[in-house]
C-alpha atoms as a PDB file:
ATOM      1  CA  UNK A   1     128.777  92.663  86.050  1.00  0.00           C
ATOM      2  CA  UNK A   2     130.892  92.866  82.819  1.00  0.00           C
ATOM      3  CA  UNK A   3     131.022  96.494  81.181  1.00  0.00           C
ATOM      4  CA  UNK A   4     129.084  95.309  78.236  1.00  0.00           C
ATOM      5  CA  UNK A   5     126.057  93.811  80.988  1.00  0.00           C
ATOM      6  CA  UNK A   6     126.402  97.523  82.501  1.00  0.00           C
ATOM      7  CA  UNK A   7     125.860  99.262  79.483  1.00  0.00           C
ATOM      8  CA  UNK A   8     123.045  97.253  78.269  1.00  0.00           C
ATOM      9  CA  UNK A   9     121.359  98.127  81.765  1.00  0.00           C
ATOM     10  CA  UNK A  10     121.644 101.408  80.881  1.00  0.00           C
ATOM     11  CA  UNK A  11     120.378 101.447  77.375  1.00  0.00           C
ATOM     12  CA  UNK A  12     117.420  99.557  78.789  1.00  0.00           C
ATOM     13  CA  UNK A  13     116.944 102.385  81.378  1.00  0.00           C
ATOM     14  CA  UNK A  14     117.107 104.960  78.861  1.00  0.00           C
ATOM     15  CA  UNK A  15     114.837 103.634  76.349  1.00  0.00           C
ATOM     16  CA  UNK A  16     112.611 102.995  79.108  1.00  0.00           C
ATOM     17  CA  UNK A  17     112.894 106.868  80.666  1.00  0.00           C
ATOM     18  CA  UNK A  18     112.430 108.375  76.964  1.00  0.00           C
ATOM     19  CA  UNK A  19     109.300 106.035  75.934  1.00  0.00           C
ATOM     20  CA  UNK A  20     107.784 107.007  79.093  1.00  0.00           C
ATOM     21  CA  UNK A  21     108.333 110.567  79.219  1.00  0.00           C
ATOM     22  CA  UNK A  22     106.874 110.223  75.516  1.00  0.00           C
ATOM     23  CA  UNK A  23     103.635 107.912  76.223  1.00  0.00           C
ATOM     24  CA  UNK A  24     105.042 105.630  74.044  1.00  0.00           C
ATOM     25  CA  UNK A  25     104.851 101.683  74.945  1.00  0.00           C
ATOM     26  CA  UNK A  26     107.644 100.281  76.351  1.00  0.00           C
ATOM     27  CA  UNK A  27     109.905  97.255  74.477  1.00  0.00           C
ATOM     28  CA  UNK A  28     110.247  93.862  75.376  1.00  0.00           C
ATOM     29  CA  UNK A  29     113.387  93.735  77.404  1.00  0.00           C
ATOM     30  CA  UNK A  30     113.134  90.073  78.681  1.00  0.00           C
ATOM     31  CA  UNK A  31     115.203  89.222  75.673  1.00  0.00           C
ATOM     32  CA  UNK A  32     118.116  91.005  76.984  1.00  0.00           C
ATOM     33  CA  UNK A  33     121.221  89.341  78.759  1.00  0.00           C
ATOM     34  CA  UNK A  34     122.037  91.000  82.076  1.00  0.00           C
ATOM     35  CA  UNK A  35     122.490  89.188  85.088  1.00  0.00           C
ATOM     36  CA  UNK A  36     123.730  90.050  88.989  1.00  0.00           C
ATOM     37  CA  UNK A  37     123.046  86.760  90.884  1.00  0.00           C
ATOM     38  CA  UNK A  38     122.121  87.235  94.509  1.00  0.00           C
ATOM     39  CA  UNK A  39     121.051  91.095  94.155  1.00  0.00           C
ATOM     40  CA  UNK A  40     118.727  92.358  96.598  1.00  0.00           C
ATOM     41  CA  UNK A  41     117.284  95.093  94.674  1.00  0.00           C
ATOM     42  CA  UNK A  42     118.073  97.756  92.536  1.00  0.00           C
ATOM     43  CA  UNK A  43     118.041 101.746  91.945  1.00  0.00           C
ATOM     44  CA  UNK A  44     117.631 103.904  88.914  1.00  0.00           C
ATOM     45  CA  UNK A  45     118.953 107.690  89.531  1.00  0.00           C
ATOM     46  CA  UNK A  46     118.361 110.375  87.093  1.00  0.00           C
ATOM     47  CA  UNK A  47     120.129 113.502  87.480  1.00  0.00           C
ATOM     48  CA  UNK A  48     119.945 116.903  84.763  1.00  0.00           C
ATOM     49  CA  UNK A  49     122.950 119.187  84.880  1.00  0.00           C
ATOM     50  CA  UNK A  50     123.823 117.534  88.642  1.00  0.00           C
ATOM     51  CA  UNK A  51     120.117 118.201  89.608  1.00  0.00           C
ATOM     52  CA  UNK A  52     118.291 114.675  91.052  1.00  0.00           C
ATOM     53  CA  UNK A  53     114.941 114.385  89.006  1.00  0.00           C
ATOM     54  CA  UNK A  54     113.878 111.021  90.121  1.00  0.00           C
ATOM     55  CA  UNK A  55     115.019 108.191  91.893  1.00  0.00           C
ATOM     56  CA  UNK A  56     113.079 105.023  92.556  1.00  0.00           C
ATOM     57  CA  UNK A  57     113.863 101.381  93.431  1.00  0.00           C
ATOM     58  CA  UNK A  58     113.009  98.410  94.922  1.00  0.00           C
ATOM     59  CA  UNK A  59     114.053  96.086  97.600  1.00  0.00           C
ATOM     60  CA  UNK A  60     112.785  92.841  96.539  1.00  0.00           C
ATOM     61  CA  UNK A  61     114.346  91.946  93.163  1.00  0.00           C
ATOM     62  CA  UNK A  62     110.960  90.929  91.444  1.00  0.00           C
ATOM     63  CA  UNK A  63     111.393  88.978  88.170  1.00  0.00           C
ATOM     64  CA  UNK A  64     114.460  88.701  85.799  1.00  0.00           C
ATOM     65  CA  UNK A  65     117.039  91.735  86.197  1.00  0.00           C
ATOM     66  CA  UNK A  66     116.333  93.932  82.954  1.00  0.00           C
ATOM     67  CA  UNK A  67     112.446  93.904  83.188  1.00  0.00           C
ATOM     68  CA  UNK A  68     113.002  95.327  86.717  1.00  0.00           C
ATOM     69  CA  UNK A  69     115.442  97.928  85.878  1.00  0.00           C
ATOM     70  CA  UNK A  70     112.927  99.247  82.536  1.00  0.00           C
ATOM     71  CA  UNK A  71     109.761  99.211  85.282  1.00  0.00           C
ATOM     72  CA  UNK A  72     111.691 101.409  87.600  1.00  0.00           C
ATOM     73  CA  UNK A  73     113.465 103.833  85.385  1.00  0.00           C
ATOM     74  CA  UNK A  74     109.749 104.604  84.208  1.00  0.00           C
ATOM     75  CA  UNK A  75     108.688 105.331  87.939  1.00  0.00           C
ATOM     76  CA  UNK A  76     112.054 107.771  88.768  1.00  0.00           C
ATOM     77  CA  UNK A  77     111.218 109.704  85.350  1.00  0.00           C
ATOM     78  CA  UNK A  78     107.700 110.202  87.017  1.00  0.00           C
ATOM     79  CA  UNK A  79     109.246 110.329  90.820  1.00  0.00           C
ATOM     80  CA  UNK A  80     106.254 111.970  92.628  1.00  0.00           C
ATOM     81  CA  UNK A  81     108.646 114.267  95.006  1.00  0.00           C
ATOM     82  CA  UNK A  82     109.395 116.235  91.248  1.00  0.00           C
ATOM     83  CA  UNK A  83     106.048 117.112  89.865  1.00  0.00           C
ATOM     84  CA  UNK A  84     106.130 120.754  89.839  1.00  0.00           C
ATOM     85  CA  UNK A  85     109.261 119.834  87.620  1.00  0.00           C
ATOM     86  CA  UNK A  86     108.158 117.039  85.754  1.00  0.00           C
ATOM     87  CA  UNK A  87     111.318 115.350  82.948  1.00  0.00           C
ATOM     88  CA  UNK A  88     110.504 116.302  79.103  1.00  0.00           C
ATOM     89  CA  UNK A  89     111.917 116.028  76.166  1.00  0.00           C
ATOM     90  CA  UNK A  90     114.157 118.419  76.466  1.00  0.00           C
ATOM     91  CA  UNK A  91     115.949 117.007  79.384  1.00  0.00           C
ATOM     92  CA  UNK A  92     116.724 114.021  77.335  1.00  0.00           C
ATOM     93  CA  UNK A  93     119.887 115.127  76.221  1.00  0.00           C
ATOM     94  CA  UNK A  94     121.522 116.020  79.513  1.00  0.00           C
ATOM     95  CA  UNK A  95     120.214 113.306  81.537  1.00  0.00           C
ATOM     96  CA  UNK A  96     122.591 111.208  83.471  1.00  0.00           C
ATOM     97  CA  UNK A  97     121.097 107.871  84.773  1.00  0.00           C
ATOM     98  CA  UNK A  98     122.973 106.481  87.391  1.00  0.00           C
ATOM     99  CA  UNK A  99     122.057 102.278  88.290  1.00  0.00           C
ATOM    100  CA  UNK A 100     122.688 100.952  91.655  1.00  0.00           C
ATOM    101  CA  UNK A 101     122.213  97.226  92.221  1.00  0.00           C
ATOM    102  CA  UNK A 102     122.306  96.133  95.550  1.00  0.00           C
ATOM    103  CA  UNK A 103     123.147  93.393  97.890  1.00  0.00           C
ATOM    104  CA  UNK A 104     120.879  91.714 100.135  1.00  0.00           C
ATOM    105  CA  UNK A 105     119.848  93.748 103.187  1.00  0.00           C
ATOM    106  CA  UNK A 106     121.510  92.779 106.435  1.00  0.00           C
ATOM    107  CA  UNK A 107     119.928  93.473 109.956  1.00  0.00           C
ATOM    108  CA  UNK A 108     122.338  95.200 112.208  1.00  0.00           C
ATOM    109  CA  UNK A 109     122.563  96.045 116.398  1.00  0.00           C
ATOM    110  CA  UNK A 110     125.239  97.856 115.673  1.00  0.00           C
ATOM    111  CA  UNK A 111     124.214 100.381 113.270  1.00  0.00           C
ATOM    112  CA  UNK A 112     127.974 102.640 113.457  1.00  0.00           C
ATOM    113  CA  UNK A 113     129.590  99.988 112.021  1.00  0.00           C
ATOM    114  CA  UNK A 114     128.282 101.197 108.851  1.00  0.00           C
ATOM    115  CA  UNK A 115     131.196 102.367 106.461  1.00  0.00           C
ATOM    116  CA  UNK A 116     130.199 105.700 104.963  1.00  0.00           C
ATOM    117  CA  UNK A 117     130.086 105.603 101.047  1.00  0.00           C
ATOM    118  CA  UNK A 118     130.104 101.781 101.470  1.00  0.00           C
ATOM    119  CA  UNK A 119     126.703 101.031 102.822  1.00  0.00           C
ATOM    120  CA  UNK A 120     123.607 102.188 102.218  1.00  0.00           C
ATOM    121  CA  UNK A 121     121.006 102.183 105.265  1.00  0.00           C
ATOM    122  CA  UNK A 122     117.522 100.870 105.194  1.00  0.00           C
ATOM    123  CA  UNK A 123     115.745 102.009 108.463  1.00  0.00           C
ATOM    124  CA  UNK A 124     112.277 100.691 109.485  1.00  0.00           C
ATOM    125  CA  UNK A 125     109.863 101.484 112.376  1.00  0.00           C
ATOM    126  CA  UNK A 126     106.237  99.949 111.579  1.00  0.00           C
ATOM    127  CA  UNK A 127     104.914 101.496 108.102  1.00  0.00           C
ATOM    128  CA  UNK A 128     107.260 103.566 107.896  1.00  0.00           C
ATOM    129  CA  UNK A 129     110.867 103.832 106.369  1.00  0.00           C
ATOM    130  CA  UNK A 130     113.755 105.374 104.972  1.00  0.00           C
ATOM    131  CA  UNK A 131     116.717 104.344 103.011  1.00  0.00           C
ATOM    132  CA  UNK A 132     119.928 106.051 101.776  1.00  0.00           C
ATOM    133  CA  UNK A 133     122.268 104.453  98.813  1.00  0.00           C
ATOM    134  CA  UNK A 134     126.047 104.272  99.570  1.00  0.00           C
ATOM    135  CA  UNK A 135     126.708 107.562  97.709  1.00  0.00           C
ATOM    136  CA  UNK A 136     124.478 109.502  99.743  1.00  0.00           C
ATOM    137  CA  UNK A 137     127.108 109.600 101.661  1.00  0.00           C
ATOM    138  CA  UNK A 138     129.986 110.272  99.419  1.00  0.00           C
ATOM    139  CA  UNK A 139     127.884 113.317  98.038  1.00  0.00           C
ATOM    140  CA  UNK A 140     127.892 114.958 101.083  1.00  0.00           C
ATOM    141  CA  UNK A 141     131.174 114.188 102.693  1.00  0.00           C
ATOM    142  CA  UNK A 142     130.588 116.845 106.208  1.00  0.00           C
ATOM    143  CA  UNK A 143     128.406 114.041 107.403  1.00  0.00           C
ATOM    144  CA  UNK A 144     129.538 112.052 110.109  1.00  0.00           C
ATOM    145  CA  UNK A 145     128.115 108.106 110.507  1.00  0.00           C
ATOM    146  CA  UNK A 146     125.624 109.420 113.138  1.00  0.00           C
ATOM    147  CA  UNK A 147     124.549 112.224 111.187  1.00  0.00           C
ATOM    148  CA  UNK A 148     124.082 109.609 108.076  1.00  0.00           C
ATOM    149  CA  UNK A 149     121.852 108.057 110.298  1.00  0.00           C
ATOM    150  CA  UNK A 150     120.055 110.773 111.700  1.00  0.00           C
ATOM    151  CA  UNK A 151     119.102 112.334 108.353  1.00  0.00           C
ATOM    152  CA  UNK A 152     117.641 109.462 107.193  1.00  0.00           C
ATOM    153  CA  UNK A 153     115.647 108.577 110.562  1.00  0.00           C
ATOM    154  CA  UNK A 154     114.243 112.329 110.074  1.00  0.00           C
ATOM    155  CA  UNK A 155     114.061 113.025 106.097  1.00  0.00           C
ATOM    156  CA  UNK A 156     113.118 109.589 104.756  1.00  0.00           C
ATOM    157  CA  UNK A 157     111.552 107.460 107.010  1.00  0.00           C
ATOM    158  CA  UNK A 158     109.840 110.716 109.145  1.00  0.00           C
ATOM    159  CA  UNK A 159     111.244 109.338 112.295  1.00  0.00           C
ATOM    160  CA  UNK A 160     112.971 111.278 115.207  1.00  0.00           C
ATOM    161  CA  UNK A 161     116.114 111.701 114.146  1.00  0.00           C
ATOM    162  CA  UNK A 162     117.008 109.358 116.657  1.00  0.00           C
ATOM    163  CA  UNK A 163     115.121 107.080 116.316  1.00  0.00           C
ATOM    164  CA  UNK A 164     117.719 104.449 114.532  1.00  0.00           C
ATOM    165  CA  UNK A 165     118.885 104.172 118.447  1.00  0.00           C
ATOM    166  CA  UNK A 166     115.750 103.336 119.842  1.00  0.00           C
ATOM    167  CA  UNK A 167     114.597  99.221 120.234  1.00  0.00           C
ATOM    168  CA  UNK A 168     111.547  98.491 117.651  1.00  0.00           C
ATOM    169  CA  UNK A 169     113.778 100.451 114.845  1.00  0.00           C
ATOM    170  CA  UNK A 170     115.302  97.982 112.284  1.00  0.00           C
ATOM    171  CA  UNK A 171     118.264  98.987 110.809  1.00  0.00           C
ATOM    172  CA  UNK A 172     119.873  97.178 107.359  1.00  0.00           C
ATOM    173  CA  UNK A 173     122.544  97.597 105.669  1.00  0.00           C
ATOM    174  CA  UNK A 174     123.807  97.173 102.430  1.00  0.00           C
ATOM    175  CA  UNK A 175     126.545  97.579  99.534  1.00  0.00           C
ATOM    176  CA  UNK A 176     125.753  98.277  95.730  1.00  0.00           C
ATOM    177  CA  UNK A 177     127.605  97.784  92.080  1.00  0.00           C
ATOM    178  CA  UNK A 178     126.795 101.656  91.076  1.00  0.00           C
ATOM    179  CA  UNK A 179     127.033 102.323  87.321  1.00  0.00           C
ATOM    180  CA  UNK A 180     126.361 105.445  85.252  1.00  0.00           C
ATOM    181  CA  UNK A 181     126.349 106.686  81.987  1.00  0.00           C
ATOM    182  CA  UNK A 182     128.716 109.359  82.096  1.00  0.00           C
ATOM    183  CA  UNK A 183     131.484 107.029  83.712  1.00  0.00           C
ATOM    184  CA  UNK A 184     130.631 104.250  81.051  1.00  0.00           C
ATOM    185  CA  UNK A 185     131.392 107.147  78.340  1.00  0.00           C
ATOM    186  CA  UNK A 186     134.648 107.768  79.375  1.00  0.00           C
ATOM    187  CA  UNK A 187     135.413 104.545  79.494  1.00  0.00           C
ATOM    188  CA  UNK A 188     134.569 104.035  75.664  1.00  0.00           C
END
């Protein structure tokens, strides 16, 4: 995507975040041009002060790329795990929201030949799952490939932590164009 597709993203997720923390009705964003051919999905992030407040996303890219991104910013600025501490208003001015826009998932056997901070992990047992983005693991650099694994067996898909060696587990992986709008500042 071209810097100018990037930051249009972003404006759409913002606009989106602040008319739903508001009530307000969201715009049209159909109109928009943004396009990533052959993305499997995408991400919005929201973080206040460093702090994640909401992050929601979707693995089957449904409809053109802009409507998706405004539907989803509005779920991760009402993320469910962040009730007690619900975004306002106020938070509006120090939010950071990060897009990631991903790849197609690929089915792995070999789930170590993962590159940490280049794939994000999609793990699958039945009903129930777990993913990580790609800079899950750059954010918390002590974590070894296994442990990558493990975590997200255990915290997000509420799995043994094991689990992503055991047969009937699916494990995906994936890469991402990430994009936020402190780095697109300081490009300006």
């Amino acid at each position: 995507m071209t810097d100018a597709e990037r930051r249009t993203l972003l404006r759409i997720a913002r606009d989106a975040v602040e008319a739903g923390i508001a009530g307000r009705p969201l715009l049209p964003a159909a109109d928009v041009h943004a396009e990533a051919p052959g993305y499997g999905g995408a991400f919005v992030t929201l973080r206040t002060g460093g702090q994640l407040r909401g992050c929601i996303g979707t693995f089957s890219p449904d409809g053109p790329l802009p409507e998706m991104i405004q539907k989803i910013a509005v779920e991760a600025a009402h993320d469910p795990r962040f009730l007690a501490m619900p975004l306002r208003t106020a938070d509006l001015p120090h939010l950071d929201i990060e897009i990631s826009l991903l790849s197609p998932m690929c089915h792995t056997d070999d789930p170590l030949s993962l590159e940490l901070g280049v794939h994000g992990i999609h793990v699958r047992r039945g009903h129930q799952m777990g993913c990580f983005l790609p800079q899950v693991a750059t954010e918390r650099p002590q974590w070894s490939k296994e442990e990558f694994l493990r975590r997200c067996c255990a915290d997000k898909a509420h799995l043994p932590p094991d689990a992503w060696r055991e047969p009937g587990t699916d494990v995906s992986l994936f890469t991402a164009e990430i994009f936020n709008e402190r780095e697109m500042t300081a490009r300006s």
